[in-house]
N, C-alpha and C. Protein backbone atom coordinates (compact mmCIF):
# COMPACT_ATOMS: atom_id res chain seq x y z
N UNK A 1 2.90 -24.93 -4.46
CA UNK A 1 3.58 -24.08 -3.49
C UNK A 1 3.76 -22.66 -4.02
N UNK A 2 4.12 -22.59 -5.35
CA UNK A 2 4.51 -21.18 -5.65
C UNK A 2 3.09 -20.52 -6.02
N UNK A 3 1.83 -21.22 -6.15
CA UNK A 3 0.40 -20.76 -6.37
C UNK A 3 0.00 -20.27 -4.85
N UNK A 4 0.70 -20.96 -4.04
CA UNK A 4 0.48 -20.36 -2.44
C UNK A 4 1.49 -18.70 -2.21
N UNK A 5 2.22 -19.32 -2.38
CA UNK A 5 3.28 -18.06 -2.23
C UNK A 5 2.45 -16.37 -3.07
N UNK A 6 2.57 -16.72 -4.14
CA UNK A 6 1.97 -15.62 -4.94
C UNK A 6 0.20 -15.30 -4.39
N UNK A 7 -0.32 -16.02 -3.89
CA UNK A 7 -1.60 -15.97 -3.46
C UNK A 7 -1.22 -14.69 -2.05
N UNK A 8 0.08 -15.17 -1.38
CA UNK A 8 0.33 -14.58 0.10
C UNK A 8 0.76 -13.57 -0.13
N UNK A 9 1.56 -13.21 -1.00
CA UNK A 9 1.83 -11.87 -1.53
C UNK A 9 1.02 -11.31 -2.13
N UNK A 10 0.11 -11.41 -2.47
CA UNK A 10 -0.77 -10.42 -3.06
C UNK A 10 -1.86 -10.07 -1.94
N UNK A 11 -2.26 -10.99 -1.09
CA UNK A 11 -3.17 -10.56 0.40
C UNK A 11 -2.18 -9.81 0.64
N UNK A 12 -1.03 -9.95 0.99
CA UNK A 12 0.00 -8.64 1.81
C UNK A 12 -0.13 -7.65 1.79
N UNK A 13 0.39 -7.74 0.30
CA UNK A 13 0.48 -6.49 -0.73
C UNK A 13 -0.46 -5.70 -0.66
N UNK A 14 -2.29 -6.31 -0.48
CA UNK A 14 -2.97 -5.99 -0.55
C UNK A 14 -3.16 -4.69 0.75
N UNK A 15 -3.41 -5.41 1.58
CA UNK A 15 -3.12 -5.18 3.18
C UNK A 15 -2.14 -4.14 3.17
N UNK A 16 -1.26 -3.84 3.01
CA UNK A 16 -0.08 -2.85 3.21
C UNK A 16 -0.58 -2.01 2.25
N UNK A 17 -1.49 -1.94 1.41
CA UNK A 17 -1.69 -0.51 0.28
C UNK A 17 -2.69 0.00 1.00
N UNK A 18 -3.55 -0.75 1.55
CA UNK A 18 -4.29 -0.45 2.43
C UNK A 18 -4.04 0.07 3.73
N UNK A 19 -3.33 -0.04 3.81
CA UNK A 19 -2.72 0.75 5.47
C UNK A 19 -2.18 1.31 5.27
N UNK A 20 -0.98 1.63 4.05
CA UNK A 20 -0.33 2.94 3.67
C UNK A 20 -0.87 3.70 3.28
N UNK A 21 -2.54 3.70 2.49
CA UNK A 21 -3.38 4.79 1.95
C UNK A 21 -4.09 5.75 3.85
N UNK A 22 -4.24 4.84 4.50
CA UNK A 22 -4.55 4.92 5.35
C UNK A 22 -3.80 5.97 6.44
N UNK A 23 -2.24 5.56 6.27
CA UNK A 23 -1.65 6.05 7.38
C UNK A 23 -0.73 7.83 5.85
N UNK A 24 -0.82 7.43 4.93
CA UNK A 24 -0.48 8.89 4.09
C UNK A 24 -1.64 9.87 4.29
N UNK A 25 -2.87 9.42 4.44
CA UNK A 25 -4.58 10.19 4.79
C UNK A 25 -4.32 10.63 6.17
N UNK A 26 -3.58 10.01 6.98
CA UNK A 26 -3.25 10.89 8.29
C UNK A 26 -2.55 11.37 8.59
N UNK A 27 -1.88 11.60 7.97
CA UNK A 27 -0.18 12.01 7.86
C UNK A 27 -0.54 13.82 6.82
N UNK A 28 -1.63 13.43 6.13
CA UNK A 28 -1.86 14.99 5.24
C UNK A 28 -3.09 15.79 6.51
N UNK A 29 -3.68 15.08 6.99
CA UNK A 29 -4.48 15.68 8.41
C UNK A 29 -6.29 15.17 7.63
N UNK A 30 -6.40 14.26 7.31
CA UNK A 30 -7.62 13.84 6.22
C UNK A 30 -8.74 14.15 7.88
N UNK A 31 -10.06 14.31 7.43
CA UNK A 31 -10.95 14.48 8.79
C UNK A 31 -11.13 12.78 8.94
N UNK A 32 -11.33 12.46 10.15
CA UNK A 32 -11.65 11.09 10.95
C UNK A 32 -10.34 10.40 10.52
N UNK A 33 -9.09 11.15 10.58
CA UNK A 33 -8.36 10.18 10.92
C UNK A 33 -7.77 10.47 12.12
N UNK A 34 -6.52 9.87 12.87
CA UNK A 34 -5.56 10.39 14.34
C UNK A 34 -3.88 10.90 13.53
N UNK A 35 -3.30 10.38 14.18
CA UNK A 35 -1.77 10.92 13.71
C UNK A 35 -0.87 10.22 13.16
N UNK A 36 -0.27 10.77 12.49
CA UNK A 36 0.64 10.06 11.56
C UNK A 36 1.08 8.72 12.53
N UNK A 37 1.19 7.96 11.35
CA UNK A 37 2.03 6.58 12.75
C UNK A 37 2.97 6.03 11.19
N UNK A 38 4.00 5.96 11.66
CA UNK A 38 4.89 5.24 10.90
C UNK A 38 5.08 3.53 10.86
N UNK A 39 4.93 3.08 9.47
CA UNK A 39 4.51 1.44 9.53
C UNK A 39 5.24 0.91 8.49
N UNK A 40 6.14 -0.18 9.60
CA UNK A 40 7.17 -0.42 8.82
C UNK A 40 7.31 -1.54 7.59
N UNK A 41 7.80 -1.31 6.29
CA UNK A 41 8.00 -2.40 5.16
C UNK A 41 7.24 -2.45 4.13
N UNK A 42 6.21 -3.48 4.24
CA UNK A 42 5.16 -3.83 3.16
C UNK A 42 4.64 -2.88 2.20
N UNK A 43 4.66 -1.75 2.80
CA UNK A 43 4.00 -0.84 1.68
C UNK A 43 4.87 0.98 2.84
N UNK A 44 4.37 1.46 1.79
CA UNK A 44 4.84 3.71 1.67
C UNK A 44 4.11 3.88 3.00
N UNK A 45 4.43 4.12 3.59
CA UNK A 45 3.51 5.29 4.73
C UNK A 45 4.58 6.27 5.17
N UNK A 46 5.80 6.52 4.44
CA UNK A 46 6.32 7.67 4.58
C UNK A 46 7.72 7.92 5.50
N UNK A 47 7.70 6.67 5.75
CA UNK A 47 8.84 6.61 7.13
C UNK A 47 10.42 5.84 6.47
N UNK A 48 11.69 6.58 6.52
CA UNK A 48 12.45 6.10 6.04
C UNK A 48 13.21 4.72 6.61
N UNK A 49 14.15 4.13 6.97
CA UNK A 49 14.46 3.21 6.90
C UNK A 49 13.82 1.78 7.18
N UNK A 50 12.61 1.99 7.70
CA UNK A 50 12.28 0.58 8.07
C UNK A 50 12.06 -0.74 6.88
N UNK A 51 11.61 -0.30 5.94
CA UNK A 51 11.34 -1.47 4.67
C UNK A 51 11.92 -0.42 3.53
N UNK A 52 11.81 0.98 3.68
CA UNK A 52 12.30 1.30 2.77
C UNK A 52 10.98 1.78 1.64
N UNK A 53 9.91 1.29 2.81
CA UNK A 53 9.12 2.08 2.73
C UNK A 53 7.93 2.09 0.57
N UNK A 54 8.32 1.24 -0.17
CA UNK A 54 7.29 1.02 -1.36
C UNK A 54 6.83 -0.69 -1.38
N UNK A 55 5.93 -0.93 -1.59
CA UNK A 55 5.37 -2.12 -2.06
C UNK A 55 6.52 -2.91 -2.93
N UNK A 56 6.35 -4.12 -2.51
CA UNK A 56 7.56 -5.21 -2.83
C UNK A 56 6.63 -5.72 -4.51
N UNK A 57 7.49 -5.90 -5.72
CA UNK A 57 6.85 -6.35 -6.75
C UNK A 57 6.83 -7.77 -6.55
N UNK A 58 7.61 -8.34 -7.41
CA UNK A 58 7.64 -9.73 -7.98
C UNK A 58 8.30 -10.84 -6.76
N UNK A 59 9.35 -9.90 -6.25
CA UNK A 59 10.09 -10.79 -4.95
C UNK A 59 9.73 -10.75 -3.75
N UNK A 60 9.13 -11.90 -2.61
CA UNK A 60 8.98 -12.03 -1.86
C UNK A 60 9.68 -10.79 -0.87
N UNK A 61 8.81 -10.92 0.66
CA UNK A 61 9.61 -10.11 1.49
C UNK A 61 9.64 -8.43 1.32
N UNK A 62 9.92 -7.69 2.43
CA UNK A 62 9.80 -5.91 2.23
C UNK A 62 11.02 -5.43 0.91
N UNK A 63 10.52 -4.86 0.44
CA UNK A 63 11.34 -4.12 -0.37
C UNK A 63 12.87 -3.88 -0.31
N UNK A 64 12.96 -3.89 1.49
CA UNK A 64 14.47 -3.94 1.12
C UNK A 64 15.19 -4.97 0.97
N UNK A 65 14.84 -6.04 0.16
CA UNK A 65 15.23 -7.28 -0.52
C UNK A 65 15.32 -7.21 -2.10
N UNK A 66 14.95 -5.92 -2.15
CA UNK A 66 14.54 -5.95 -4.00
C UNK A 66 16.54 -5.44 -4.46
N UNK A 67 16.27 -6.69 -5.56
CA UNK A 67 17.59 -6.39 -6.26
C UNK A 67 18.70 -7.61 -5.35
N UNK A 68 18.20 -8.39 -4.22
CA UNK A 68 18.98 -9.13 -3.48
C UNK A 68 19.10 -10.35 -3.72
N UNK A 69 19.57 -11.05 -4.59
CA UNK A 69 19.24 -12.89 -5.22
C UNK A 69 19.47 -13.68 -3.54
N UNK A 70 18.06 -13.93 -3.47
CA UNK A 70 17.78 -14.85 -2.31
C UNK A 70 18.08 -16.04 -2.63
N UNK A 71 18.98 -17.28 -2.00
CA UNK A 71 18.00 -18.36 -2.47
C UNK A 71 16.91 -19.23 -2.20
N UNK A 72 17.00 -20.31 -3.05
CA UNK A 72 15.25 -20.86 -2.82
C UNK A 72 15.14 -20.97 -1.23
N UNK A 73 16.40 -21.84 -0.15
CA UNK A 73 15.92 -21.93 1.15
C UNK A 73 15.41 -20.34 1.55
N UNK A 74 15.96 -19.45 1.53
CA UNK A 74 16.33 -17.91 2.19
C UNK A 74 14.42 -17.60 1.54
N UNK A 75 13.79 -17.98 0.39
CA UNK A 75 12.51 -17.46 0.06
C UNK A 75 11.98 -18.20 0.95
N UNK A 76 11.87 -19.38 0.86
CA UNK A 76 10.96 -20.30 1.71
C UNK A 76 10.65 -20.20 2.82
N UNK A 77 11.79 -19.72 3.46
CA UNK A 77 11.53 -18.92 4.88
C UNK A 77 10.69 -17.74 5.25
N UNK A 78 10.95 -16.84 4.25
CA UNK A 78 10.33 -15.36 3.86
C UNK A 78 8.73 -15.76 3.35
N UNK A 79 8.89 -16.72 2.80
CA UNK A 79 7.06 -16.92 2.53
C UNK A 79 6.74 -17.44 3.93
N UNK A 80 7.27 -18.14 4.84
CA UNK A 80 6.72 -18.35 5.94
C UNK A 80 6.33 -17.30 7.13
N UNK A 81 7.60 -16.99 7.31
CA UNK A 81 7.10 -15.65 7.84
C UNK A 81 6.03 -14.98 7.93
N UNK A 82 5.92 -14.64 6.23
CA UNK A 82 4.69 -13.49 5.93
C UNK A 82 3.54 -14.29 5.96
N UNK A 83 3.17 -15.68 5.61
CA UNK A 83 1.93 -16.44 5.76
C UNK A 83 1.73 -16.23 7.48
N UNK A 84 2.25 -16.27 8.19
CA UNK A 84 2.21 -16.32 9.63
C UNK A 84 1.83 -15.23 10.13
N UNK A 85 2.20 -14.31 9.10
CA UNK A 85 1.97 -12.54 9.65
C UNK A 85 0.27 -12.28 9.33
N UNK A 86 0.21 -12.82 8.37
CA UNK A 86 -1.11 -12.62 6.92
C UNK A 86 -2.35 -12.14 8.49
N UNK A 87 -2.96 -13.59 9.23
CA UNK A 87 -3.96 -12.94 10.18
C UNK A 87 -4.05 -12.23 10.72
N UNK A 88 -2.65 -11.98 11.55
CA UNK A 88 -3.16 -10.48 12.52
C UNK A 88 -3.06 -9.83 12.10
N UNK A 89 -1.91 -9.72 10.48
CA UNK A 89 -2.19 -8.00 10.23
C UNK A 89 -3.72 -8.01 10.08
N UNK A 90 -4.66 -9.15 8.82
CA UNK A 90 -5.85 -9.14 8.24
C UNK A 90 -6.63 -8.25 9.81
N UNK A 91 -6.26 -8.71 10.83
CA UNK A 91 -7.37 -8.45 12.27
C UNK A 91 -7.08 -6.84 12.58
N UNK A 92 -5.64 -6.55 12.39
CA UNK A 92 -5.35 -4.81 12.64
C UNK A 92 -5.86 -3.96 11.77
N UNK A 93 -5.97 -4.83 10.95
CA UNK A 93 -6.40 -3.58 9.13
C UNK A 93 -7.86 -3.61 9.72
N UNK A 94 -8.64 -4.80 9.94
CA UNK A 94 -10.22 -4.57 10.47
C UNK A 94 -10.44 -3.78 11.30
N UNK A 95 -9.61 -4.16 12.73
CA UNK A 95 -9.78 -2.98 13.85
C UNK A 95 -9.69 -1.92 13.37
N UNK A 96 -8.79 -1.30 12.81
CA UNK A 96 -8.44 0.04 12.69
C UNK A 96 -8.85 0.55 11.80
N UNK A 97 -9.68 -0.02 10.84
CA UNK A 97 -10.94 0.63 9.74
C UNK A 97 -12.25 0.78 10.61
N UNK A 98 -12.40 -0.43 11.67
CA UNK A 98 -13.84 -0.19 12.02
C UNK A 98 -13.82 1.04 12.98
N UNK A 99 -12.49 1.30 13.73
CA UNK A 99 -12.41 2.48 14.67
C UNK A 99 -12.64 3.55 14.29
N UNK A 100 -11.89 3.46 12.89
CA UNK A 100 -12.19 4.86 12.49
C UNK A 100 -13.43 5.32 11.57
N UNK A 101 -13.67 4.09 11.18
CA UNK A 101 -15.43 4.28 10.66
C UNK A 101 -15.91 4.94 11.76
N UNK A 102 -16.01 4.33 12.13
CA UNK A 102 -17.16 4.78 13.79
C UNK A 102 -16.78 6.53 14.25
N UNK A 103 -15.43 6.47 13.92
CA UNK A 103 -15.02 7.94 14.54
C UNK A 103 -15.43 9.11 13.75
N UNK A 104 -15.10 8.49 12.77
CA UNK A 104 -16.13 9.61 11.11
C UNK A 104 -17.15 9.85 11.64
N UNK A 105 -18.66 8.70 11.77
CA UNK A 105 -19.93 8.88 11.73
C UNK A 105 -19.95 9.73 13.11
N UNK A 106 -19.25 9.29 14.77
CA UNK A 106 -19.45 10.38 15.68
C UNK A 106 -18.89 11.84 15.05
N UNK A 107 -18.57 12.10 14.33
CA UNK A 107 -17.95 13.35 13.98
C UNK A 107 -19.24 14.88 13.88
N UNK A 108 -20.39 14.01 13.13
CA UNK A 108 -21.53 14.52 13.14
C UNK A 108 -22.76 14.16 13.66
N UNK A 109 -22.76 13.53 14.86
CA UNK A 109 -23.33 13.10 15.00
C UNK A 109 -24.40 13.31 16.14
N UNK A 110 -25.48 13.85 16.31
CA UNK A 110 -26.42 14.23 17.55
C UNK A 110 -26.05 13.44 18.74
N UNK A 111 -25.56 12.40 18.71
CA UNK A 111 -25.47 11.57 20.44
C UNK A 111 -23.67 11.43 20.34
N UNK A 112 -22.86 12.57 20.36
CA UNK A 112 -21.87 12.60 20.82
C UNK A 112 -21.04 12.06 22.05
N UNK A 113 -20.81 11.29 22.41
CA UNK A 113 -20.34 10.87 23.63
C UNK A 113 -18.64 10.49 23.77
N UNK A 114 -18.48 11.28 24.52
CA UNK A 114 -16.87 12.01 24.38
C UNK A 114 -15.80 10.76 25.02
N UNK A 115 -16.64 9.97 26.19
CA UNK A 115 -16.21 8.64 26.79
C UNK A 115 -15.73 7.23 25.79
N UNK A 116 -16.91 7.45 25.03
CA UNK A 116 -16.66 6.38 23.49
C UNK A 116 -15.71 7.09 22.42
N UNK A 117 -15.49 8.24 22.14
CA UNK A 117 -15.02 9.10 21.40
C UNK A 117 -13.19 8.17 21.70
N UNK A 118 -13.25 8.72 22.95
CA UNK A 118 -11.90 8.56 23.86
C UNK A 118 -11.31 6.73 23.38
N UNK A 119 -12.26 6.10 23.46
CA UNK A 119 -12.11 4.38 23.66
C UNK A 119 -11.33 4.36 22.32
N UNK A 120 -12.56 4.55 21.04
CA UNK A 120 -12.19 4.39 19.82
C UNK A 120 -11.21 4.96 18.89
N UNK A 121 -10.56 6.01 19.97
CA UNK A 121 -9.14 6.73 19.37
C UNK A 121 -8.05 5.84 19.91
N UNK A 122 -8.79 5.06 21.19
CA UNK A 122 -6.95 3.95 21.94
C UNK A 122 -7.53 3.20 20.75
N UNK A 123 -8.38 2.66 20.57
CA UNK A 123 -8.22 1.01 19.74
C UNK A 123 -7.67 1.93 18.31
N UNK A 124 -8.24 2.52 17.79
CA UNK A 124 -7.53 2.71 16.29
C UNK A 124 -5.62 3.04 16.41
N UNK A 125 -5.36 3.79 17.91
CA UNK A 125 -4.07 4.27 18.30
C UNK A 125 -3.45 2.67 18.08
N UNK A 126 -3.95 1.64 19.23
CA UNK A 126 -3.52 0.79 19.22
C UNK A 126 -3.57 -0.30 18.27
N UNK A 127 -4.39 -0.73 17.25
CA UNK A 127 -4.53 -1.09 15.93
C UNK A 127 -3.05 -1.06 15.16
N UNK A 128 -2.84 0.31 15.19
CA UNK A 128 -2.09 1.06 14.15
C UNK A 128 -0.29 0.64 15.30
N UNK A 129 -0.21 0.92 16.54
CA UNK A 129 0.50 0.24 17.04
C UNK A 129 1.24 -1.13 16.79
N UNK A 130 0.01 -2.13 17.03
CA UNK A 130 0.14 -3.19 17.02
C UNK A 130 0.66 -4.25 15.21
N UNK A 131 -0.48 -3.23 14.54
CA UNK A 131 0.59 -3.63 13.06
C UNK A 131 2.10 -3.21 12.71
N UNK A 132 2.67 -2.24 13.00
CA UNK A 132 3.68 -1.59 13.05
C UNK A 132 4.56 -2.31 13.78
N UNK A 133 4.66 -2.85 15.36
CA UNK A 133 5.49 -3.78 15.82
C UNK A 133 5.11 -5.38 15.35
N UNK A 134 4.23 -5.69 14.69
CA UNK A 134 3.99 -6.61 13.99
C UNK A 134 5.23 -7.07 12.87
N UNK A 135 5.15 -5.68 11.74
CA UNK A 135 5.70 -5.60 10.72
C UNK A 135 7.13 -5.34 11.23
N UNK A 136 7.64 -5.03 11.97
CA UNK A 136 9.00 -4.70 12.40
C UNK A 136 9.30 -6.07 12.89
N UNK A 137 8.88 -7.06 13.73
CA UNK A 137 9.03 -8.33 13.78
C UNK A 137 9.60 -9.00 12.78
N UNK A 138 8.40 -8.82 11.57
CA UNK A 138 9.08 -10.15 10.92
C UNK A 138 9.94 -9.51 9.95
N UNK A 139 10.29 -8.00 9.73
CA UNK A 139 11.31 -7.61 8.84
C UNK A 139 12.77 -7.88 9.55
N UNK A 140 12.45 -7.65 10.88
CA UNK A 140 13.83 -8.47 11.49
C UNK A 140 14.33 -9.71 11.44
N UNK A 141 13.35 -10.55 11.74
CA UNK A 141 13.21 -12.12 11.44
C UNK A 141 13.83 -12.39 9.96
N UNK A 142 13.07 -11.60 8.99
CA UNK A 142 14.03 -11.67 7.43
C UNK A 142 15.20 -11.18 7.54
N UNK A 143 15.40 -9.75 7.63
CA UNK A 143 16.92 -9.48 7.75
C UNK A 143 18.09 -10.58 8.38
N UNK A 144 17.46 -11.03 9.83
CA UNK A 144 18.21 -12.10 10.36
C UNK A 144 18.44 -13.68 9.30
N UNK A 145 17.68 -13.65 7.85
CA UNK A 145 17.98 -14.76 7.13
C UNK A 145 18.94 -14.05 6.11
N UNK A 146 19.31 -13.22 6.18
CA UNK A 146 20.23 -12.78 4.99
C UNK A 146 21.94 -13.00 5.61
N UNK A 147 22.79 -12.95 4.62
CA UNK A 147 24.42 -13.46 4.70
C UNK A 147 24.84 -12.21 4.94
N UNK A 148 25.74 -12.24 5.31
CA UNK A 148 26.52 -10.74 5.27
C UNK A 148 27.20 -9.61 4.31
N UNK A 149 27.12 -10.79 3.12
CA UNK A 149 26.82 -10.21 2.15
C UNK A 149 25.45 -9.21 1.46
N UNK A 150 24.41 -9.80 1.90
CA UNK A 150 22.94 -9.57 1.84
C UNK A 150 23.26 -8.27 2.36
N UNK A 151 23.42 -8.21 4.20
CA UNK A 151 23.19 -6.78 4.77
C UNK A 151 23.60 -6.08 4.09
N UNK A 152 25.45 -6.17 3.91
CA UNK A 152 25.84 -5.19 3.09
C UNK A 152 24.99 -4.63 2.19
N UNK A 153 24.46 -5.13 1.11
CA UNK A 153 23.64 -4.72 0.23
C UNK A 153 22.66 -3.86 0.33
N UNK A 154 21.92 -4.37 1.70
CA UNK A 154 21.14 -4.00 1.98
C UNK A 154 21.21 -2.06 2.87
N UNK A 155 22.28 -2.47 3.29
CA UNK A 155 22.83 -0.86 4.22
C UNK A 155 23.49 0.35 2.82
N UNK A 156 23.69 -0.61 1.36
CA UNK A 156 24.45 0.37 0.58
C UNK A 156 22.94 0.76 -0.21
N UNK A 157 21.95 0.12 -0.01
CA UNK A 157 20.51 0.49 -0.69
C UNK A 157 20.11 1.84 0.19
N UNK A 158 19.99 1.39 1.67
CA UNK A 158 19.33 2.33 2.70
C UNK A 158 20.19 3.34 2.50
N UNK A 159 21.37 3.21 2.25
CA UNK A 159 22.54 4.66 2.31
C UNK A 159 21.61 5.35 1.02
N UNK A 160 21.78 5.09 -0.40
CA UNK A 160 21.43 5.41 -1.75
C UNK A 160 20.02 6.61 -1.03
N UNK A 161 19.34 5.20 -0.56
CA UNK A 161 17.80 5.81 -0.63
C UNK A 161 17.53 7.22 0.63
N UNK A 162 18.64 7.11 1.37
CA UNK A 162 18.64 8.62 2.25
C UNK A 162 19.70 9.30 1.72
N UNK A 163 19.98 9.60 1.16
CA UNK A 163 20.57 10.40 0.45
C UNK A 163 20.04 10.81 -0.93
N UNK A 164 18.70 10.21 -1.41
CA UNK A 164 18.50 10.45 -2.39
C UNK A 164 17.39 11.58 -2.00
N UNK A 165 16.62 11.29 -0.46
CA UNK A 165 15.84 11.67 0.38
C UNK A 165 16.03 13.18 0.90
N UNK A 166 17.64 13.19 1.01
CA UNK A 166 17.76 14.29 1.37
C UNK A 166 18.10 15.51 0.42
N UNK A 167 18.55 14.85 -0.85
CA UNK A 167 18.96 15.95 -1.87
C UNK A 167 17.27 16.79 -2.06
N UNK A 168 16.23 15.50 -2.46
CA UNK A 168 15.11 16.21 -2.43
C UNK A 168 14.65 17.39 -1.56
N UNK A 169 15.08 17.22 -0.17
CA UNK A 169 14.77 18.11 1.10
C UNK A 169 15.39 19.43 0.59
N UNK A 170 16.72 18.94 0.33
CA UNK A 170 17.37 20.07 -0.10
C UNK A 170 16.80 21.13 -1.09
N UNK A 171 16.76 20.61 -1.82
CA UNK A 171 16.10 21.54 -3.39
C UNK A 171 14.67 21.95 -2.69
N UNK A 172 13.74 20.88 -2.17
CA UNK A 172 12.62 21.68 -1.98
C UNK A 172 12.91 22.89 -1.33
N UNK A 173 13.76 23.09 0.22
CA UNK A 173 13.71 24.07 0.94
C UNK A 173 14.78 25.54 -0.01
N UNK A 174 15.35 25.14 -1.03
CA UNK A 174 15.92 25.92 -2.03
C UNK A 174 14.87 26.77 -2.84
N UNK A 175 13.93 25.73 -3.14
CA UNK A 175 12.37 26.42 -3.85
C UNK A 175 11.95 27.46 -3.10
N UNK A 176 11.73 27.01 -1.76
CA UNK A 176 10.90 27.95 -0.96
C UNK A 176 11.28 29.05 -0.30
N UNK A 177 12.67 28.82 -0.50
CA UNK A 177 13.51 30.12 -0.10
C UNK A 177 13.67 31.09 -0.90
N UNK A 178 13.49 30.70 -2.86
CA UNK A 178 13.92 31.53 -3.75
C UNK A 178 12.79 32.11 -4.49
N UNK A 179 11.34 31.37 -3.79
CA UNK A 179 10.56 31.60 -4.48
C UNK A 179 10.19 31.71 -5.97
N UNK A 180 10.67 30.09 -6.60
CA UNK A 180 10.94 29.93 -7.66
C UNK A 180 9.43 28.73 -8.06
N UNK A 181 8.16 29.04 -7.11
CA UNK A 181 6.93 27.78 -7.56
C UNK A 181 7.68 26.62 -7.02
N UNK A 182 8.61 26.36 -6.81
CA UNK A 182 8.82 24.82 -6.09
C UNK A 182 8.49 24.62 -4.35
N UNK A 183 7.79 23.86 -3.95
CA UNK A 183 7.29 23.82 -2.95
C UNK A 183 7.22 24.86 -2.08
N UNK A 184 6.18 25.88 -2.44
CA UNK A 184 6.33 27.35 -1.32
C UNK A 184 4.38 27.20 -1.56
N UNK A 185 3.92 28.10 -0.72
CA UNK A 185 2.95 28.55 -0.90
C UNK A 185 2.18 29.52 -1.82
N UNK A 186 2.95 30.25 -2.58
CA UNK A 186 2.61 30.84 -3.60
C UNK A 186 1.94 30.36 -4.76
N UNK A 187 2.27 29.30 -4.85
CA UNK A 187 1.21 28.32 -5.91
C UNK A 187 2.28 28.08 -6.85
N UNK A 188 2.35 26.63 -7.86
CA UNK A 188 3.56 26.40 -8.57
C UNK A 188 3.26 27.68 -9.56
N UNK A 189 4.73 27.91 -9.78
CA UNK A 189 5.79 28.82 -10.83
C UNK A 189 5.11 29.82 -10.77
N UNK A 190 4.64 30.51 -9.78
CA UNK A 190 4.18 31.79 -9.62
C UNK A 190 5.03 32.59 -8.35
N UNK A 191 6.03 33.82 -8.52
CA UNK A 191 7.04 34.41 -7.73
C UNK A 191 6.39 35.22 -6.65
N UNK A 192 7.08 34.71 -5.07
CA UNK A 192 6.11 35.86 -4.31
C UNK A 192 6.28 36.88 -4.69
N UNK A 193 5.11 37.68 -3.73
CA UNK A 193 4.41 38.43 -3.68
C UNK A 193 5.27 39.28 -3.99
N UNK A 194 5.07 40.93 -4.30
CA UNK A 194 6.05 41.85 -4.27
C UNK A 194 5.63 42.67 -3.26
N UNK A 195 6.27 44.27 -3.22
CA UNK A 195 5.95 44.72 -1.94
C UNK A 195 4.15 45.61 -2.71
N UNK A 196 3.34 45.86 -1.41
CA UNK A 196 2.51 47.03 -2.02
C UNK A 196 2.85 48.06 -2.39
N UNK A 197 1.91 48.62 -3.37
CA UNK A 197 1.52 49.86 -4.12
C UNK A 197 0.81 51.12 -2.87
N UNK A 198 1.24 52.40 -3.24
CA UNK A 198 0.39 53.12 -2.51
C UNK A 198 0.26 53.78 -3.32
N UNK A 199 -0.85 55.14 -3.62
CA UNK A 199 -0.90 56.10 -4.49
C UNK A 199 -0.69 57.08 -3.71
């Protein structure tokens, strides 16, 4: 059983690095991809509270379980879940690679056809849809196995982790205001521009 379990977590795992590389590549504007889509748990794609957004290590379940002593019933459940999840995500990660394969190669391609163009932006739209309320499913389904003790835990993690979120915001937009190389356009630790020279 626990050779199953660890087998299911690592397809997950797998699957969610894969769709978070996927959905961070559209989220920076990568060519042949569509628009950011936020996807919740299993793995980073950038979106705050839903899983909390990093790859789960050693413990079953989205990340926002890490640090939470489950017990054995409360895992057993959580491996079920995610075994149950395992195919359709496996079928959304396919769709929505082959859509956007296809959308790359029309990109350059002499027989442009703007009708197919159109199709293969709903299926990758909807791909990317359909995993996302997928993954929000069964992170509810888990949350709903935790004590009330658990939530707690779990709401004083999500508090930590937006607030840790926002100090960052903070300082960056401090950088870019003082022009000190921290996130501005000037290029790191180099001070804007000054005014011009005339002779």
């Amino acid at each position: 059983m626990k050779s199953d379990k660890n087998r299911i977590k690592h397809v997950l795992l797998a699957a969610g690095l894969v769709f978070a590389a996927q959905m961070s590549a559209q989220a920076q504007g990568m060519p042949g991809h569509g628009p950011r889509m936020e996807g919740p748990g299993f793995a980073v794609p950038g979106d705050v509270p839903h899983g909390f957004e990093a790859p789960f290590d050693h413990q079953p379940g989205p990340v926002f379980l890490h640090g939470i002593k489950l017990t054995e019933e409360q895992e057993d459940k959580i491996f079920a879940i995610m075994h149950a999840q395992a195919p359709q995500l496996r079928e959304q990660m396919k769709a929505l690679r082959k859509a956007q394969e296809a959308l790359r190669a029309m990109r350059f391609s002499a027989q442009y056809d703007d009708s197919k163009a159109k199709a293969l932006t709903e299926a990758s739209a909807r791909a990317m849809g359909d995993s996302s309320l997928l993954r929000l499913r069964g992170e509810q389904q888990i949350y709903a196995l935790l004590t009330a003790e658990q939530r707690k835990q779990v709401e004083e993690m999500k508090a930590r982790f937006q607030a840790h979120e926002g100090h960052e915001g903070h300082e960056g937009r401090e950088g870019h205001d003082r022009g000190d190389g921290r996130d501005n356009h000037h290029g790191p630790g180099l001070p804007p521009p000054g005014p011009a020279h005339t002779n």
